[in-house]
C-alpha atoms as a PDB file:
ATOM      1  CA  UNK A   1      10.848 -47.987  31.240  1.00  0.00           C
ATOM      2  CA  UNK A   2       8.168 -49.693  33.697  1.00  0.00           C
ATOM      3  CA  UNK A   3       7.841 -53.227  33.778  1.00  0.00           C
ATOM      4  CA  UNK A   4       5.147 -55.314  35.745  1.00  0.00           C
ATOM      5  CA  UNK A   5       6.907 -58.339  37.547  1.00  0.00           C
ATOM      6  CA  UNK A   6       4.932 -60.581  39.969  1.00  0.00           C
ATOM      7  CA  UNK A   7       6.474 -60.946  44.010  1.00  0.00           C
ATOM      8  CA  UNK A   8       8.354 -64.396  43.260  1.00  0.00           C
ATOM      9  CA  UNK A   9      10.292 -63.005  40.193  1.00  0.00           C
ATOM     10  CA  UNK A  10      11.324 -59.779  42.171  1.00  0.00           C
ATOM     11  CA  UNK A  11      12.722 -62.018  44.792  1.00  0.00           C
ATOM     12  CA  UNK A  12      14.173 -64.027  42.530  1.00  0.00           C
ATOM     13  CA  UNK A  13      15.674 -61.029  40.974  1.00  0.00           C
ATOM     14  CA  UNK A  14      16.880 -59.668  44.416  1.00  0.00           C
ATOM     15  CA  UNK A  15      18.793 -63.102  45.101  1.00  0.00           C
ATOM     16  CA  UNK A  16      20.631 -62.833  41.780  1.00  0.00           C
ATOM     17  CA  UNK A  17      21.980 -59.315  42.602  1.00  0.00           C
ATOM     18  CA  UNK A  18      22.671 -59.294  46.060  1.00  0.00           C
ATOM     19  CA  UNK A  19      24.929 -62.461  45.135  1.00  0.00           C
ATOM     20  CA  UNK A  20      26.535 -60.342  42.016  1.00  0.00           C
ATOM     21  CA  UNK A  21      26.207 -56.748  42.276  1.00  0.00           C
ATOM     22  CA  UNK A  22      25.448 -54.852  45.996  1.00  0.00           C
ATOM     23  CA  UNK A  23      25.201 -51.783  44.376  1.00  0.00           C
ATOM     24  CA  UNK A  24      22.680 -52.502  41.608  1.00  0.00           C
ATOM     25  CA  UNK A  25      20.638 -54.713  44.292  1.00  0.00           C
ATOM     26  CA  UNK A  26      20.658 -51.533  46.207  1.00  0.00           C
ATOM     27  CA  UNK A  27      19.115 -48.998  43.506  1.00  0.00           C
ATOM     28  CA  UNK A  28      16.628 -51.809  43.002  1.00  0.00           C
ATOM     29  CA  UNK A  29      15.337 -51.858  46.164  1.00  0.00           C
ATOM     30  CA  UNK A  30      15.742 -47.895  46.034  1.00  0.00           C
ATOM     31  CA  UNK A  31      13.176 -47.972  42.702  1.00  0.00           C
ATOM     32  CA  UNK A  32      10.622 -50.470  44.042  1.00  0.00           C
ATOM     33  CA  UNK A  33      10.351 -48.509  47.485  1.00  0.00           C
ATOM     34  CA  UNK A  34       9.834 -45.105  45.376  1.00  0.00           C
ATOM     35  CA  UNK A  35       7.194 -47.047  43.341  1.00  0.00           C
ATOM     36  CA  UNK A  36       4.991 -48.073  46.044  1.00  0.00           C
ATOM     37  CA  UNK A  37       5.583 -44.785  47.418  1.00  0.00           C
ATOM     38  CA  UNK A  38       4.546 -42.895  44.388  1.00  0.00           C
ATOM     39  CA  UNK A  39       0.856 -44.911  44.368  1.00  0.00           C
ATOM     40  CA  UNK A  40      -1.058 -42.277  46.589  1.00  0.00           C
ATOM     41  CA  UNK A  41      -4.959 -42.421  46.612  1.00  0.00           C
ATOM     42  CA  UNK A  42      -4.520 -38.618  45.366  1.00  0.00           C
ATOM     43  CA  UNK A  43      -2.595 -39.759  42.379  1.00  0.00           C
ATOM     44  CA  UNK A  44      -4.779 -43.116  41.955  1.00  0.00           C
ATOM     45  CA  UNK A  45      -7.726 -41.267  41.633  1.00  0.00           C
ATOM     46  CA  UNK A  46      -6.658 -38.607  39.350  1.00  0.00           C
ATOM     47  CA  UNK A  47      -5.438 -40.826  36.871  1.00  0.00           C
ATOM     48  CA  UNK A  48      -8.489 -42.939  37.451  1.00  0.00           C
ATOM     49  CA  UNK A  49     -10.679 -39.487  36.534  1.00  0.00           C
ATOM     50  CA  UNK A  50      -8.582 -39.245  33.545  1.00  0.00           C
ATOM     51  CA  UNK A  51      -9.050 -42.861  32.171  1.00  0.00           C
ATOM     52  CA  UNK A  52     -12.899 -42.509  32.521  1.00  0.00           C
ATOM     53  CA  UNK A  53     -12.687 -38.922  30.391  1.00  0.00           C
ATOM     54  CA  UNK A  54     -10.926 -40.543  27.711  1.00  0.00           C
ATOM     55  CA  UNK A  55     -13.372 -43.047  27.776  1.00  0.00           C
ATOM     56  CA  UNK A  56     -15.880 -41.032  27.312  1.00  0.00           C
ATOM     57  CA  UNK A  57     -14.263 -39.005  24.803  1.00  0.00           C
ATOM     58  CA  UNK A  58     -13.707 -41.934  22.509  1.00  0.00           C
ATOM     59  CA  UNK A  59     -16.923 -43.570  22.683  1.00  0.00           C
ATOM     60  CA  UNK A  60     -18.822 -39.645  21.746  1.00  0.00           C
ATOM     61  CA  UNK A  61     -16.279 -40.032  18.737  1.00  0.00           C
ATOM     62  CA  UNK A  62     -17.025 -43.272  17.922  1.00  0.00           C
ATOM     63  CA  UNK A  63     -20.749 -42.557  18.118  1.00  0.00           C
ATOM     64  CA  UNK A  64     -20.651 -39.621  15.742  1.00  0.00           C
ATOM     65  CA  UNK A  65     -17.882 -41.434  13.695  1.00  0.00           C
ATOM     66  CA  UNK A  66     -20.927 -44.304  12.832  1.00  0.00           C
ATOM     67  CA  UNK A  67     -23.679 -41.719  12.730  1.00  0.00           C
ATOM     68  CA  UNK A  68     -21.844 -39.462   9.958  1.00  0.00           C
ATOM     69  CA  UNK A  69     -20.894 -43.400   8.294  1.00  0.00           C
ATOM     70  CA  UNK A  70     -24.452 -44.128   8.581  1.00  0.00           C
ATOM     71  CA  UNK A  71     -25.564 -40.735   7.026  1.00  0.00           C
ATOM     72  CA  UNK A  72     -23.075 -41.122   3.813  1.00  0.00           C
ATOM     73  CA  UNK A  73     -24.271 -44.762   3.653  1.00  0.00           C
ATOM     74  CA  UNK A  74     -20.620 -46.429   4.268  1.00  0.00           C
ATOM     75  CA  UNK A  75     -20.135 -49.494   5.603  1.00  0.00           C
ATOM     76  CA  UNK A  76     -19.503 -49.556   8.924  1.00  0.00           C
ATOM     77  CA  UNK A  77     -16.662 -51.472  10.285  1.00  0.00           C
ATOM     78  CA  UNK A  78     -14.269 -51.190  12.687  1.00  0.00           C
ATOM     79  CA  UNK A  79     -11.503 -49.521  10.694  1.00  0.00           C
ATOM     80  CA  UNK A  80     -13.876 -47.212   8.791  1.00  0.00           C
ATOM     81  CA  UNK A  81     -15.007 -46.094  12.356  1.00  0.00           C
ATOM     82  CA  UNK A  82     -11.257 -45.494  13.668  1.00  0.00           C
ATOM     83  CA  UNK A  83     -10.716 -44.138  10.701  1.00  0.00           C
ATOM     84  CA  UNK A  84     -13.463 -41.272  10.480  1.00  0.00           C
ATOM     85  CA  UNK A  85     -13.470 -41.113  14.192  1.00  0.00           C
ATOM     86  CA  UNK A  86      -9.714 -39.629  14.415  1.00  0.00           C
ATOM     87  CA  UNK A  87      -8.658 -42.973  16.564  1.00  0.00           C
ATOM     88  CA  UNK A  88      -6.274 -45.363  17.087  1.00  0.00           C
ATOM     89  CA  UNK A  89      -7.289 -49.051  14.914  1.00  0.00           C
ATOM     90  CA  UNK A  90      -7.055 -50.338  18.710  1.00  0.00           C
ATOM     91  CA  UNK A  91      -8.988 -47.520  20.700  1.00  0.00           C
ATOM     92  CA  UNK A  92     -12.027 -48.595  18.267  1.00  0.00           C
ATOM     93  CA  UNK A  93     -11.503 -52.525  18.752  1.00  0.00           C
ATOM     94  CA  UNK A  94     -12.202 -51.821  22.232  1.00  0.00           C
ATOM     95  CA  UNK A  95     -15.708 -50.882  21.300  1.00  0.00           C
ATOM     96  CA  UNK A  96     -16.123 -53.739  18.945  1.00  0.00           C
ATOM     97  CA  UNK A  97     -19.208 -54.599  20.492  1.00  0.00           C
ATOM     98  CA  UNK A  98     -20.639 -50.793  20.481  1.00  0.00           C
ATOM     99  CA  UNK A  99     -19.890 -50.151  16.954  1.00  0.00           C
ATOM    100  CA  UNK A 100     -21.530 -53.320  15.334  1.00  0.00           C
ATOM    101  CA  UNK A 101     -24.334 -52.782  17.595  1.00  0.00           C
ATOM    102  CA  UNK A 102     -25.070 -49.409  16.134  1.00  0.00           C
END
């Protein structure tokens, strides 16, 4: 599990187990050094690639999803788009503002 935590609770973290546990402070600070580690650009911008063809992905399904609505004259909302479109309720909030502007 992966949790984001700003620089003043990770020290404030690091306090409370170097005062309690020496071994569990010391496979924290063995976790956050393999975390920054693991952020190469190579890795960065794959994942970035990745985000941008999922993107794209959902908003070609999304755009058929409201033509074929259109073409069986259905209303068109955001759930009836998710819902012909194959995607998540959420994926199609996202696109709100696409879908009602269709």
């Amino acid at each position: 599990m992966r949790i984001t935590i700003t620089n003043h609770e990770f020290s404030a973290i690091q306090k409370i187990l170097v005062q309690n546990d020496a071994s569990l402070y010391n496979r924290f600070n063995e976790e956050f050094k393999k975390s920054i580690l693991s952020c190469t650009p190579k890795k960065m911008k794959a994942t970035n690639k990745a985000n941008i063809a999922k993107r794209k992905k959902s908003r070609n399904a999304i755009t058929n999803a409201v033509n074929i609505l259109r073409f069986e004259d259905k209303k068109i909302t955001v759930y009836s788009v998710a819902k012909t479109a194959e995607i998540s309720y959420n994926t199609a909030k996202q696109y709100k503002d696409f879908i009602l502007a269709q």
